[in-house]
PDB file of N, CA and C in Angstrom:
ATOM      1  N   UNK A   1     -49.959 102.308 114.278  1.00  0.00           N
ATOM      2  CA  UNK A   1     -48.971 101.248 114.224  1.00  0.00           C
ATOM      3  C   UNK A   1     -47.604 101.831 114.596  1.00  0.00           C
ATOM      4  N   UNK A   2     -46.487 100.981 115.567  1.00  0.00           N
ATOM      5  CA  UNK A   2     -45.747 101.467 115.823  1.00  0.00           C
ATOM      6  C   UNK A   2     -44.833 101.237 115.052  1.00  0.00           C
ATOM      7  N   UNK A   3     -43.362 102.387 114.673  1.00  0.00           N
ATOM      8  CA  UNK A   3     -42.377 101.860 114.060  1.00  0.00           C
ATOM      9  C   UNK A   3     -41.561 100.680 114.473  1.00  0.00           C
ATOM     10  N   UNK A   4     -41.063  99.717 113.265  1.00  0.00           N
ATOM     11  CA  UNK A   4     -39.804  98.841 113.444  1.00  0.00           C
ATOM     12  C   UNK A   4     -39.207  99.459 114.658  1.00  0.00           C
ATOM     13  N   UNK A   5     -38.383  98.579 115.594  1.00  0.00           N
ATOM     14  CA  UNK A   5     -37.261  99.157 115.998  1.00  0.00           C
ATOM     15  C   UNK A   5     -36.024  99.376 115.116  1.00  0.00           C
ATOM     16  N   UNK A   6     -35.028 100.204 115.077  1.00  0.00           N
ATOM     17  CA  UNK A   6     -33.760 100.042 114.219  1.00  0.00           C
ATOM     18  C   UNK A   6     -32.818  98.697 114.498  1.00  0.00           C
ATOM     19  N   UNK A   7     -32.596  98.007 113.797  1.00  0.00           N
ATOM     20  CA  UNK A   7     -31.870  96.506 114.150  1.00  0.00           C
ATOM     21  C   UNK A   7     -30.516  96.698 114.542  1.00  0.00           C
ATOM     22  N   UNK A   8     -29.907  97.856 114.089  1.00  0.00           N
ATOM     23  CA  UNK A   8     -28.435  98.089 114.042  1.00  0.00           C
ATOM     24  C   UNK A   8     -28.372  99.382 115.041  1.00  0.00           C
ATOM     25  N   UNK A   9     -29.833  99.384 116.426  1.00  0.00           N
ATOM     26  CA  UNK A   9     -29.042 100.604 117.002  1.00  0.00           C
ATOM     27  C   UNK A   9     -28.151 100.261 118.703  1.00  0.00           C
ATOM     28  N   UNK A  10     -27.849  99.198 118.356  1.00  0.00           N
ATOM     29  CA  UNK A  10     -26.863  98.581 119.669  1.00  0.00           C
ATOM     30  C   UNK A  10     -25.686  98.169 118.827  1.00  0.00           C
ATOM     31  N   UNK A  11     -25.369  98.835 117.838  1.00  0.00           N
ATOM     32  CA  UNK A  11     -24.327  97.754 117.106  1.00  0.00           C
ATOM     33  C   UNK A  11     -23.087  98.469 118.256  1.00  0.00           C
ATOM     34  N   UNK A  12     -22.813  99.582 118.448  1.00  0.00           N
ATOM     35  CA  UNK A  12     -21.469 100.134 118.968  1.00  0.00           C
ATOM     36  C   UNK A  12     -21.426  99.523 120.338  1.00  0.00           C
ATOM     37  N   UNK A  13     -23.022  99.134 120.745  1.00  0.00           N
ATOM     38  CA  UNK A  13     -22.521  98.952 122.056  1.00  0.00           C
ATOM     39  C   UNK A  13     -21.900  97.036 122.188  1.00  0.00           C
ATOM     40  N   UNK A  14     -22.703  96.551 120.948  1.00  0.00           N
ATOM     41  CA  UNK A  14     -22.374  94.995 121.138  1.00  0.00           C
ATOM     42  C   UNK A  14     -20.639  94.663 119.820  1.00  0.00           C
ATOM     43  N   UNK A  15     -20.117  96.126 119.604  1.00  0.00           N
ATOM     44  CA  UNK A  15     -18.912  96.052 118.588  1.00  0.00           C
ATOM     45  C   UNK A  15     -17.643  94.913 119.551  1.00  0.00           C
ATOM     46  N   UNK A  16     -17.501  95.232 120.479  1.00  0.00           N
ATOM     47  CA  UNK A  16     -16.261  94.636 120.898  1.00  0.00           C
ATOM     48  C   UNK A  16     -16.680  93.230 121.180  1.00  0.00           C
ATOM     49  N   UNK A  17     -17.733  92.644 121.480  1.00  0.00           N
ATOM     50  CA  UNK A  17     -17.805  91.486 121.245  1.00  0.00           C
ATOM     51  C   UNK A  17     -17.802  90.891 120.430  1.00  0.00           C
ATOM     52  N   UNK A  18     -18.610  91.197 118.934  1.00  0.00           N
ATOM     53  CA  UNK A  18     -18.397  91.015 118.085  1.00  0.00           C
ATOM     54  C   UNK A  18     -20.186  90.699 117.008  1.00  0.00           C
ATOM     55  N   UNK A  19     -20.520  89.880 116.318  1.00  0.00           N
ATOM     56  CA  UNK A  19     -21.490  89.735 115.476  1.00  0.00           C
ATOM     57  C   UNK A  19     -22.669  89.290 116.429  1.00  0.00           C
ATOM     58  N   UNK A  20     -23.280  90.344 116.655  1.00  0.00           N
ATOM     59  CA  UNK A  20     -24.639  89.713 116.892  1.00  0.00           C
ATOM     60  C   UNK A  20     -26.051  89.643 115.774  1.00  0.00           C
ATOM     61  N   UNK A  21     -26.903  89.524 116.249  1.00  0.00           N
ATOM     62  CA  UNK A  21     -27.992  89.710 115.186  1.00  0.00           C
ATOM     63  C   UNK A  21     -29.561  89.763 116.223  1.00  0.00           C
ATOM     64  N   UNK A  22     -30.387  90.954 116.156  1.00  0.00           N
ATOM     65  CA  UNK A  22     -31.133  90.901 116.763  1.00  0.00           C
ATOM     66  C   UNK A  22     -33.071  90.115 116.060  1.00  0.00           C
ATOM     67  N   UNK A  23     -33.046  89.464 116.456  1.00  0.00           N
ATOM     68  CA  UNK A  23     -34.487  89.270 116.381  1.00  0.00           C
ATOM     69  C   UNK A  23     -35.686  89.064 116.489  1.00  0.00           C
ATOM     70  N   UNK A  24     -36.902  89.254 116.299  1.00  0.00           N
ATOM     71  CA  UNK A  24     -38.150  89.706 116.812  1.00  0.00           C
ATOM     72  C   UNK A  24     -38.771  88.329 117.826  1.00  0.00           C
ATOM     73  N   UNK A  25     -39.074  88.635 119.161  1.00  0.00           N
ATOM     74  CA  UNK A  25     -39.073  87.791 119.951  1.00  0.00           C
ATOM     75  C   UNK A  25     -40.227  87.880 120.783  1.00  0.00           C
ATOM     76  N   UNK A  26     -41.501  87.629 120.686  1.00  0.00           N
ATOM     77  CA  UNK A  26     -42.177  88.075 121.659  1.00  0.00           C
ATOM     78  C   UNK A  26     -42.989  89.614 122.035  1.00  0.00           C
ATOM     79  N   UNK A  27     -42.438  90.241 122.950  1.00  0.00           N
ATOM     80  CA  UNK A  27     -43.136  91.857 122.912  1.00  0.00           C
ATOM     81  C   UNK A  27     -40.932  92.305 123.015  1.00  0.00           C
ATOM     82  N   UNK A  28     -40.699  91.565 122.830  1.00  0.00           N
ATOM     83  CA  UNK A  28     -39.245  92.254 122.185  1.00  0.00           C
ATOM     84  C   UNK A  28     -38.191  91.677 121.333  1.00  0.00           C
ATOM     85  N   UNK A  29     -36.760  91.130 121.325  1.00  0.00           N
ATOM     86  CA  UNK A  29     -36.076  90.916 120.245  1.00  0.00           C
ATOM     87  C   UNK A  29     -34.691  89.768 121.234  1.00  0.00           C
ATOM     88  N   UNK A  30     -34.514  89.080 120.269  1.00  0.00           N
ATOM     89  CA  UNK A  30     -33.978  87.450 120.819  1.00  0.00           C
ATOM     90  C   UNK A  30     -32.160  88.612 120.879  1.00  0.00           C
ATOM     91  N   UNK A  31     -31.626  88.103 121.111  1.00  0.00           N
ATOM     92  CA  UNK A  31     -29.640  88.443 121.047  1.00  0.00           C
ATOM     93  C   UNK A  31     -29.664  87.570 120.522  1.00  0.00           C
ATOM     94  N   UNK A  32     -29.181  87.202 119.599  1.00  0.00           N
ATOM     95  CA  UNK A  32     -28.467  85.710 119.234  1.00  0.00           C
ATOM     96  C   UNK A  32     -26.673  86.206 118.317  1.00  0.00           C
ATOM     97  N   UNK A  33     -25.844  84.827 118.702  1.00  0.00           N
ATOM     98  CA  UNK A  33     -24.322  84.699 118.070  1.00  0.00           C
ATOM     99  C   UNK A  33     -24.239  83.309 118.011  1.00  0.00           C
ATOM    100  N   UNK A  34     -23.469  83.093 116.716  1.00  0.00           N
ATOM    101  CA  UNK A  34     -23.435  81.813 116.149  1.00  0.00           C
ATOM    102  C   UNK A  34     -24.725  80.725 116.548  1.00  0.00           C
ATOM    103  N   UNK A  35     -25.967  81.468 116.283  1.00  0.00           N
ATOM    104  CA  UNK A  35     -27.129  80.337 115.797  1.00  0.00           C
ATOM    105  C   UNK A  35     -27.529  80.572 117.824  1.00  0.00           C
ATOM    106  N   UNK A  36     -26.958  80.614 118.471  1.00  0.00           N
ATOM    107  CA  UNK A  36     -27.490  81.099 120.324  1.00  0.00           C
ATOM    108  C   UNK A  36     -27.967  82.092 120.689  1.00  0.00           C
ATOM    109  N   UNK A  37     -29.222  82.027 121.227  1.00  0.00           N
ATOM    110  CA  UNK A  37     -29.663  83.103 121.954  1.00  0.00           C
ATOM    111  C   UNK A  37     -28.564  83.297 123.398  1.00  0.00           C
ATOM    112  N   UNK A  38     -28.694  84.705 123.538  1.00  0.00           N
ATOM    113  CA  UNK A  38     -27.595  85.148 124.486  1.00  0.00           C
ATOM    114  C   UNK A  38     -28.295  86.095 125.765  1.00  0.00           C
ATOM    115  N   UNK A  39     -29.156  86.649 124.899  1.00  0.00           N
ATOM    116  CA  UNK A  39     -29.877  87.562 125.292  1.00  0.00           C
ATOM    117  C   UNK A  39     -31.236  88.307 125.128  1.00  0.00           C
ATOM    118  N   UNK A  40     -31.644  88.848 125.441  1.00  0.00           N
ATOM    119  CA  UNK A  40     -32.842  89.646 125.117  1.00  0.00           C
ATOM    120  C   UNK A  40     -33.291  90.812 124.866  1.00  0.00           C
ATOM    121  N   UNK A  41     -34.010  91.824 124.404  1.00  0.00           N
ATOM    122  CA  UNK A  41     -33.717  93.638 124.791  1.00  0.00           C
ATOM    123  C   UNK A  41     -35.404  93.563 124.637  1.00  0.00           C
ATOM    124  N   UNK A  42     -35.977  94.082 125.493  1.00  0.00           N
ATOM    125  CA  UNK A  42     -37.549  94.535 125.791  1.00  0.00           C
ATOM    126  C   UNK A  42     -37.556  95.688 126.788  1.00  0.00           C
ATOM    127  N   UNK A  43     -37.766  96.775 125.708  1.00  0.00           N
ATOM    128  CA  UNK A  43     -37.830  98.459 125.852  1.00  0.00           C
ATOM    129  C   UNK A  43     -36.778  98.865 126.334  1.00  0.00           C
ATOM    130  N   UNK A  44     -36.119  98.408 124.839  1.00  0.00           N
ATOM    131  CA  UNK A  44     -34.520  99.284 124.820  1.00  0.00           C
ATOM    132  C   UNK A  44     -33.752  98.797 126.572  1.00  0.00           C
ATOM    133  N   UNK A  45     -33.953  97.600 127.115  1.00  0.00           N
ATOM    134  CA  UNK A  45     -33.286  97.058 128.221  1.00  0.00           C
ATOM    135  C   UNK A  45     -32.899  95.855 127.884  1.00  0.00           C
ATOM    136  N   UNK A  46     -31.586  95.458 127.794  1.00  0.00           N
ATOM    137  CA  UNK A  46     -30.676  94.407 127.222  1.00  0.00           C
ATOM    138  C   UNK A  46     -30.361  93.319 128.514  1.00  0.00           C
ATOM    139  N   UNK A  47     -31.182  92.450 128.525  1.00  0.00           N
ATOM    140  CA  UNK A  47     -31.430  91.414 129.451  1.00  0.00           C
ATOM    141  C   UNK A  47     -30.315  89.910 129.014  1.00  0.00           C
ATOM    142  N   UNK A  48     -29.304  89.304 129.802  1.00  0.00           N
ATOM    143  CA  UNK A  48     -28.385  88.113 129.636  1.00  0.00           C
ATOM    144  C   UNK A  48     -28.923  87.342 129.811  1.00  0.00           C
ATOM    145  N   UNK A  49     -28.896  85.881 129.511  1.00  0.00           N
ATOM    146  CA  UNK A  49     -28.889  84.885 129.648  1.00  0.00           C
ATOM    147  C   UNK A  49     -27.939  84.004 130.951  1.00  0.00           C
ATOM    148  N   UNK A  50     -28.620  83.722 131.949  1.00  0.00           N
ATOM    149  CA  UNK A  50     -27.905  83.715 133.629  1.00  0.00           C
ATOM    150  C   UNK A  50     -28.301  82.319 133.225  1.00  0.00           C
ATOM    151  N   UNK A  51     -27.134  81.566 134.702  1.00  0.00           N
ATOM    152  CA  UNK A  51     -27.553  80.331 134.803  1.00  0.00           C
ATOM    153  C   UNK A  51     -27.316  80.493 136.662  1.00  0.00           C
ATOM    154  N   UNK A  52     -27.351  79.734 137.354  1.00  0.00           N
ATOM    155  CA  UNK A  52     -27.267  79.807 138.574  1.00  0.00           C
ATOM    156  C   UNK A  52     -25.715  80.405 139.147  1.00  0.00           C
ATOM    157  N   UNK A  53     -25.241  80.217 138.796  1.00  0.00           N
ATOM    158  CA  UNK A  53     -23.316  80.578 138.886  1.00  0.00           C
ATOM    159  C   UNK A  53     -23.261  81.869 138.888  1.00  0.00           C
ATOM    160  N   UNK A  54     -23.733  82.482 137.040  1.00  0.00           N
ATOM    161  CA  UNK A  54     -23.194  83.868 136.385  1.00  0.00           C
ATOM    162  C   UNK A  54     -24.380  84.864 137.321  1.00  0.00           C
ATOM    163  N   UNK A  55     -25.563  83.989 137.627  1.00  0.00           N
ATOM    164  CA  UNK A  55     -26.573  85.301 138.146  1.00  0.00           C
ATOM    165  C   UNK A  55     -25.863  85.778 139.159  1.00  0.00           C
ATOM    166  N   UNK A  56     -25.347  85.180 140.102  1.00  0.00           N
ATOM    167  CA  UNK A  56     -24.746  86.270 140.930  1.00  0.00           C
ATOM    168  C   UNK A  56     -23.826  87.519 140.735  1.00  0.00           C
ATOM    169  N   UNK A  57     -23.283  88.007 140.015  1.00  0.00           N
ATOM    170  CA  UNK A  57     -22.474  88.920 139.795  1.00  0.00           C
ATOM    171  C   UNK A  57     -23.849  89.881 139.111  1.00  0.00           C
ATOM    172  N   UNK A  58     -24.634  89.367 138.908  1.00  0.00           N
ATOM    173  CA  UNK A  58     -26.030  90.389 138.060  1.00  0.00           C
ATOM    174  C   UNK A  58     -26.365  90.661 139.706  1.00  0.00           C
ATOM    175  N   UNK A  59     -26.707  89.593 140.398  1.00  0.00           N
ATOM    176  CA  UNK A  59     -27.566  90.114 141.527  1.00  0.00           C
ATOM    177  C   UNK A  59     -26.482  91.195 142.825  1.00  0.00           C
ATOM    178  N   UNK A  60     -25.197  91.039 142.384  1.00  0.00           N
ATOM    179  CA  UNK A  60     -24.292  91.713 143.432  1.00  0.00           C
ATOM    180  C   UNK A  60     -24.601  93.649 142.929  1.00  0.00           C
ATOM    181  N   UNK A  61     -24.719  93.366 141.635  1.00  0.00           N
ATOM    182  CA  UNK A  61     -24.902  94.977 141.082  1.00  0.00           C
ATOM    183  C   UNK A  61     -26.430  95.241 141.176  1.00  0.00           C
ATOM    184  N   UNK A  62     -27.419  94.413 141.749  1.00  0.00           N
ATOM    185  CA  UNK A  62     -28.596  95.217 142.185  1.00  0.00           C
ATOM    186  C   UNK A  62     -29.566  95.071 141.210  1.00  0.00           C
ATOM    187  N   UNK A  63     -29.170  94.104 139.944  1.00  0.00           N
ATOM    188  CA  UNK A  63     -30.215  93.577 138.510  1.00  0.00           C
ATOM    189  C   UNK A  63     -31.019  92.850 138.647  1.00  0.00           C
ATOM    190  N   UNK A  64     -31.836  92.843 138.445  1.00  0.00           N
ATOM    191  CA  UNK A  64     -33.062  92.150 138.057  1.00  0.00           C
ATOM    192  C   UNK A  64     -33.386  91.411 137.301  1.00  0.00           C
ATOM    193  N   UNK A  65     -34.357  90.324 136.935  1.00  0.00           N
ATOM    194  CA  UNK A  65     -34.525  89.472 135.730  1.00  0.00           C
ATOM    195  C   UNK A  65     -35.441  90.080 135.263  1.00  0.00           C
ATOM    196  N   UNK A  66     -35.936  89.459 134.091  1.00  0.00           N
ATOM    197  CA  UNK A  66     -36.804  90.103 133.026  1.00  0.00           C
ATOM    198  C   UNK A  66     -38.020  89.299 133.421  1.00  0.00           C
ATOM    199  N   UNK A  67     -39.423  89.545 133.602  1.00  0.00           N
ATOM    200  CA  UNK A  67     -40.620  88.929 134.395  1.00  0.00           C
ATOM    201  C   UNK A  67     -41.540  88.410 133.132  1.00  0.00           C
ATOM    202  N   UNK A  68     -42.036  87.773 133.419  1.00  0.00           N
ATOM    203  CA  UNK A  68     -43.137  87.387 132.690  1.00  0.00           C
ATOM    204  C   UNK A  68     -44.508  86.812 133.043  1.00  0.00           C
ATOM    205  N   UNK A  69     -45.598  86.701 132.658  1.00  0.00           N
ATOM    206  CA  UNK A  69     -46.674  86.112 133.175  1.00  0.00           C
ATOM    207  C   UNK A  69     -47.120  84.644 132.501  1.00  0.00           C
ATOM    208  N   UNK A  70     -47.422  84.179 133.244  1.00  0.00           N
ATOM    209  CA  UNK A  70     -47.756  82.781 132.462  1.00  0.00           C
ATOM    210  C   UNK A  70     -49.153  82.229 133.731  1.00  0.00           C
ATOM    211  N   UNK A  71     -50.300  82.082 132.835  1.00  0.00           N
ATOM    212  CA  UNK A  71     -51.251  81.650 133.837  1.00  0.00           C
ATOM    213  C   UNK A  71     -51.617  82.589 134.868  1.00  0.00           C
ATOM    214  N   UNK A  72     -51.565  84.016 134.787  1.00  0.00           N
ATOM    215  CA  UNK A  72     -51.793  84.519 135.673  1.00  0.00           C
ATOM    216  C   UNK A  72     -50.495  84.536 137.217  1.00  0.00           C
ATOM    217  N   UNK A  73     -49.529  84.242 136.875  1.00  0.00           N
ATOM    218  CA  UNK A  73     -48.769  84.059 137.677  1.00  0.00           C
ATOM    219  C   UNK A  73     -47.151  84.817 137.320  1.00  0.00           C
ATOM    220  N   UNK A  74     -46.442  85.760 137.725  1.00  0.00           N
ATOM    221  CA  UNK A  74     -45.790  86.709 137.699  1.00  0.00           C
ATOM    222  C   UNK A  74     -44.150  85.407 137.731  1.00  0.00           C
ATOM    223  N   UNK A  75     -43.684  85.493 136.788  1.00  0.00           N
ATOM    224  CA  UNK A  75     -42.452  84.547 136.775  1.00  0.00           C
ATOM    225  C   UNK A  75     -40.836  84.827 136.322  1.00  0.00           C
ATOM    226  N   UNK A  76     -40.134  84.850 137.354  1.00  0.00           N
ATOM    227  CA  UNK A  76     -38.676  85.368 136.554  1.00  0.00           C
ATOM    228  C   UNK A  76     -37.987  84.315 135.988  1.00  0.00           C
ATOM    229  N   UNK A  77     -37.271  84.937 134.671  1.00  0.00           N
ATOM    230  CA  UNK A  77     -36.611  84.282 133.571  1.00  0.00           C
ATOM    231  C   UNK A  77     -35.315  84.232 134.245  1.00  0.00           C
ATOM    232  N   UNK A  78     -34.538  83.574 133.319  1.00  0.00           N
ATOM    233  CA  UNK A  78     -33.037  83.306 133.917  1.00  0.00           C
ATOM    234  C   UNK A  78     -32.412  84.230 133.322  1.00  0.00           C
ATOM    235  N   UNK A  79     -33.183  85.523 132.743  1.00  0.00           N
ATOM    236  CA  UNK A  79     -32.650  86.599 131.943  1.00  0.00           C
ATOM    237  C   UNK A  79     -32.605  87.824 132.854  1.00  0.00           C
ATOM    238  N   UNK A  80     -31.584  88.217 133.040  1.00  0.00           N
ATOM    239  CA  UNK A  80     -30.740  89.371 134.053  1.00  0.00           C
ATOM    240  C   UNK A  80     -30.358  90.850 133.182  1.00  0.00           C
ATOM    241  N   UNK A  81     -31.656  91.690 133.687  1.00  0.00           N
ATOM    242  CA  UNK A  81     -31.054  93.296 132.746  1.00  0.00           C
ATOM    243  C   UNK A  81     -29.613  93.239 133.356  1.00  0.00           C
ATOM    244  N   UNK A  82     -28.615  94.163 132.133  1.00  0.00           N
ATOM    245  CA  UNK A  82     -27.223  94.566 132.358  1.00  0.00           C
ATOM    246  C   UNK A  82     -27.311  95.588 133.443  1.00  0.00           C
ATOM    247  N   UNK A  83     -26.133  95.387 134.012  1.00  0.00           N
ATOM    248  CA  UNK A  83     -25.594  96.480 135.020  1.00  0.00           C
ATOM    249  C   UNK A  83     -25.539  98.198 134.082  1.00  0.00           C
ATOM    250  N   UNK A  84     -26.286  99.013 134.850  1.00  0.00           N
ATOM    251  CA  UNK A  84     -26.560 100.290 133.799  1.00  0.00           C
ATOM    252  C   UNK A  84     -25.433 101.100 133.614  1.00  0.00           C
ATOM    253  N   UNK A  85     -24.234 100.875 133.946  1.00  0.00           N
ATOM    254  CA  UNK A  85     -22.470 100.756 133.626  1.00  0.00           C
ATOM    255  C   UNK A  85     -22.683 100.549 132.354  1.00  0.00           C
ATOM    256  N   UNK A  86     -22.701  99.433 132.081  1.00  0.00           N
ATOM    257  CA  UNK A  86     -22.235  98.575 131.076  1.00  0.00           C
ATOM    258  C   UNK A  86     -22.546  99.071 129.195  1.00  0.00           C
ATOM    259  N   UNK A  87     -23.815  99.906 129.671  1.00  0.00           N
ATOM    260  CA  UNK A  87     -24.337 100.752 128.466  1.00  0.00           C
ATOM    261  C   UNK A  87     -23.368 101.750 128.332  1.00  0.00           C
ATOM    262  N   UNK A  88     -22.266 102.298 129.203  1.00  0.00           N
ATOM    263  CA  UNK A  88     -21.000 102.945 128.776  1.00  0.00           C
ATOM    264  C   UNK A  88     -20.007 102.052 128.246  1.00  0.00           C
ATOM    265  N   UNK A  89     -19.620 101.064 128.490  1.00  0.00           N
ATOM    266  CA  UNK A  89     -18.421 100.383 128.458  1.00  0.00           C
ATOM    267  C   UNK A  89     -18.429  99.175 127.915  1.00  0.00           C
ATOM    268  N   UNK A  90     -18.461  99.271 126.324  1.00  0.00           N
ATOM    269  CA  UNK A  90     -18.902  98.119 125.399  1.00  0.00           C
ATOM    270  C   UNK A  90     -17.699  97.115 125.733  1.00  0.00           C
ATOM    271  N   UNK A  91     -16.386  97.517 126.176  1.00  0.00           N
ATOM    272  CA  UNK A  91     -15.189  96.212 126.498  1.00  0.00           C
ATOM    273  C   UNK A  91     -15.587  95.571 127.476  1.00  0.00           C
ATOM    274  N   UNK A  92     -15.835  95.740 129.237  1.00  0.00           N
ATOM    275  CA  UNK A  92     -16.590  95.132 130.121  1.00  0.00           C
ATOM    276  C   UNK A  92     -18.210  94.332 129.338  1.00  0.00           C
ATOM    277  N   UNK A  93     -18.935  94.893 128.918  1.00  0.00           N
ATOM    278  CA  UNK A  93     -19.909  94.418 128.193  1.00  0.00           C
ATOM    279  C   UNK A  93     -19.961  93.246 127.640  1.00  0.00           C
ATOM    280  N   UNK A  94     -18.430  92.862 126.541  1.00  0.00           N
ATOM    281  CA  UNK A  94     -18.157  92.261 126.318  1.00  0.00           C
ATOM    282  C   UNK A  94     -17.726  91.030 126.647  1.00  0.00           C
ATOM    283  N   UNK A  95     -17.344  91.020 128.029  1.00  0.00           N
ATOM    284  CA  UNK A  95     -17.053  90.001 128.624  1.00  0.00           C
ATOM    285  C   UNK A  95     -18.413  89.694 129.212  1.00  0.00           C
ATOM    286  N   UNK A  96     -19.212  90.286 130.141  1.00  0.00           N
ATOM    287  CA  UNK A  96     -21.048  89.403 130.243  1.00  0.00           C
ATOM    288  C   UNK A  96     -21.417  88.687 129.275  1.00  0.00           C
ATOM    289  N   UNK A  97     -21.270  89.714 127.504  1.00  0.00           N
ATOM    290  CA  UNK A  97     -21.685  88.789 126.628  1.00  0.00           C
ATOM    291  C   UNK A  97     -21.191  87.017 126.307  1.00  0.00           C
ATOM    292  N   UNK A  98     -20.086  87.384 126.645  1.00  0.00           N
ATOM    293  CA  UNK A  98     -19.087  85.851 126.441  1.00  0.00           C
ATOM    294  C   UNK A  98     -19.806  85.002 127.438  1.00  0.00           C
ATOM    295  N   UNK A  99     -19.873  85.462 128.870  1.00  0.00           N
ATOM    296  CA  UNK A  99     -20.327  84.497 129.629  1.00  0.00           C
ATOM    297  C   UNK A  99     -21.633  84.046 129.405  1.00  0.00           C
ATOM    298  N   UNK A 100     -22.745  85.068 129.143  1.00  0.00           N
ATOM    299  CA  UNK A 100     -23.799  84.451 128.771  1.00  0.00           C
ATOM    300  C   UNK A 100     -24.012  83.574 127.397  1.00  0.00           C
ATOM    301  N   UNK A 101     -23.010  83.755 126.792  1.00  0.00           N
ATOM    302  CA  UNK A 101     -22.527  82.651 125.489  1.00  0.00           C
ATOM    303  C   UNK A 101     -22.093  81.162 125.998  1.00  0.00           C
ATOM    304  N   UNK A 102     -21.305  81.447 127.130  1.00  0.00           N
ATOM    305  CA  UNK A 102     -21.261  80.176 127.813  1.00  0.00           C
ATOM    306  C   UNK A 102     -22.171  79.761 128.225  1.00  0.00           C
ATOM    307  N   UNK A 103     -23.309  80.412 128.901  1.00  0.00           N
ATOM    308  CA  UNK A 103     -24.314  79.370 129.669  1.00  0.00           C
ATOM    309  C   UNK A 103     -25.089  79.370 128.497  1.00  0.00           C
ATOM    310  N   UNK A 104     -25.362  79.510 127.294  1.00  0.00           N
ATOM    311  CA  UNK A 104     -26.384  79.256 126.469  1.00  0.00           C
ATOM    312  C   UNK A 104     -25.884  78.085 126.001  1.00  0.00           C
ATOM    313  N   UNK A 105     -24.215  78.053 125.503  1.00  0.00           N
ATOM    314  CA  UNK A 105     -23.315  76.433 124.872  1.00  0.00           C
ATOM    315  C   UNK A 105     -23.530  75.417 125.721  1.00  0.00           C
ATOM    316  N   UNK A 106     -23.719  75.738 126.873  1.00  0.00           N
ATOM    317  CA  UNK A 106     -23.946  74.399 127.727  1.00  0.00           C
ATOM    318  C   UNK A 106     -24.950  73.654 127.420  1.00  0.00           C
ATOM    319  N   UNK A 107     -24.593  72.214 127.729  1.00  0.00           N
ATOM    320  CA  UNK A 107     -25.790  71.691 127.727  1.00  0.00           C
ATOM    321  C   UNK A 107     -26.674  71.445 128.595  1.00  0.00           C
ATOM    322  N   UNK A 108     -28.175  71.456 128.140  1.00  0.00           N
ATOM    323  CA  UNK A 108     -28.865  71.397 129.924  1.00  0.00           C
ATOM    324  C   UNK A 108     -28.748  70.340 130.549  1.00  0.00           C
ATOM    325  N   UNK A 109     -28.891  70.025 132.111  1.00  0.00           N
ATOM    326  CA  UNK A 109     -28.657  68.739 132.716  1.00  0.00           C
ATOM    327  C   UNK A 109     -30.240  67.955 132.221  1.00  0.00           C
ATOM    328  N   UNK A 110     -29.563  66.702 132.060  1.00  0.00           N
ATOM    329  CA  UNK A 110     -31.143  65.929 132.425  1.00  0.00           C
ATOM    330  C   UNK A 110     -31.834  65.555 133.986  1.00  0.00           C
ATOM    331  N   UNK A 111     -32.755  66.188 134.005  1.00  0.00           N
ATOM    332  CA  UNK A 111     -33.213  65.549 134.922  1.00  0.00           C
ATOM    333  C   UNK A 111     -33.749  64.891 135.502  1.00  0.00           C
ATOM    334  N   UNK A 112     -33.206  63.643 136.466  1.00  0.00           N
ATOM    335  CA  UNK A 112     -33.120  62.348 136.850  1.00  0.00           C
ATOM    336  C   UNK A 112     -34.685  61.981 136.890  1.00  0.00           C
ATOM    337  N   UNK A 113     -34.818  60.833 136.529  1.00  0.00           N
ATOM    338  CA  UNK A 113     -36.312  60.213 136.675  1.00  0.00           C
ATOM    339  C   UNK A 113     -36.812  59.764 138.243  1.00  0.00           C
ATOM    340  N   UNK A 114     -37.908  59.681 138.894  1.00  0.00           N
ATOM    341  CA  UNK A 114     -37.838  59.047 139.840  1.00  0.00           C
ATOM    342  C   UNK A 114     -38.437  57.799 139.708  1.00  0.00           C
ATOM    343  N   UNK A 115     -38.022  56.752 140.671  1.00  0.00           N
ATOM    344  CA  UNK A 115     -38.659  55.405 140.328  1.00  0.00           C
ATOM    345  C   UNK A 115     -39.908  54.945 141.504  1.00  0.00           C
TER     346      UNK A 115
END
């Protein structure tokens, strides 16, 4: 059996943003701030929460989304690993986190019925 991960071992890097809370999600662990998922971390790789807008600045630094399978079929999430910078520089960090706080506050569009 494998150990827990430590819950508090990103705290320095997620300090300047401020309170997160990590929890068990799958084959890894949800980001969440004020009650929102923000993010993700599956094997110690800290994946954002993108919406069509913010992914680009993930895809200008060469990031990737986080994959998954469903049905036999290989599928990317709207979840974007961090720029590998960013694991130095918890103030820059801080600002991805905000934005992916924004696209989680949004609300989703509905989409239109056809007649």
């Amino acid at each position: 059996m494998s150990a827990k991960p430590d819950p508090h071992r990103f705290d320095d890097l997620f300090a300047a943003f401020g309170q997160v809370t990590l929890k068990r999600l799958f084959s890894g662990e949800g980001i969440y701030t004020d009650g929102k998922i923000i993010g993700i971390i599956v094997r110690d790789v800290v994946y954002l929460k993108t919406d069509n807008e913010s992914r680009a600045a993930f895809k200008s630094e060469g990031c990737k989304p986080f994959y998954f399978t469903a049905a036999t079929k290989r599928i990317a999430s709207a979840y974007y690993a961090i720029p590998e910078r960013l694991y130095d520089d918890a103030e820059e960090l801080a600002d991805w986190l905000r934005g992916a706080l924004k696209v989680s506050s949004e609300k989703p569009r509905q989409k239109k019925k056809r007649k």
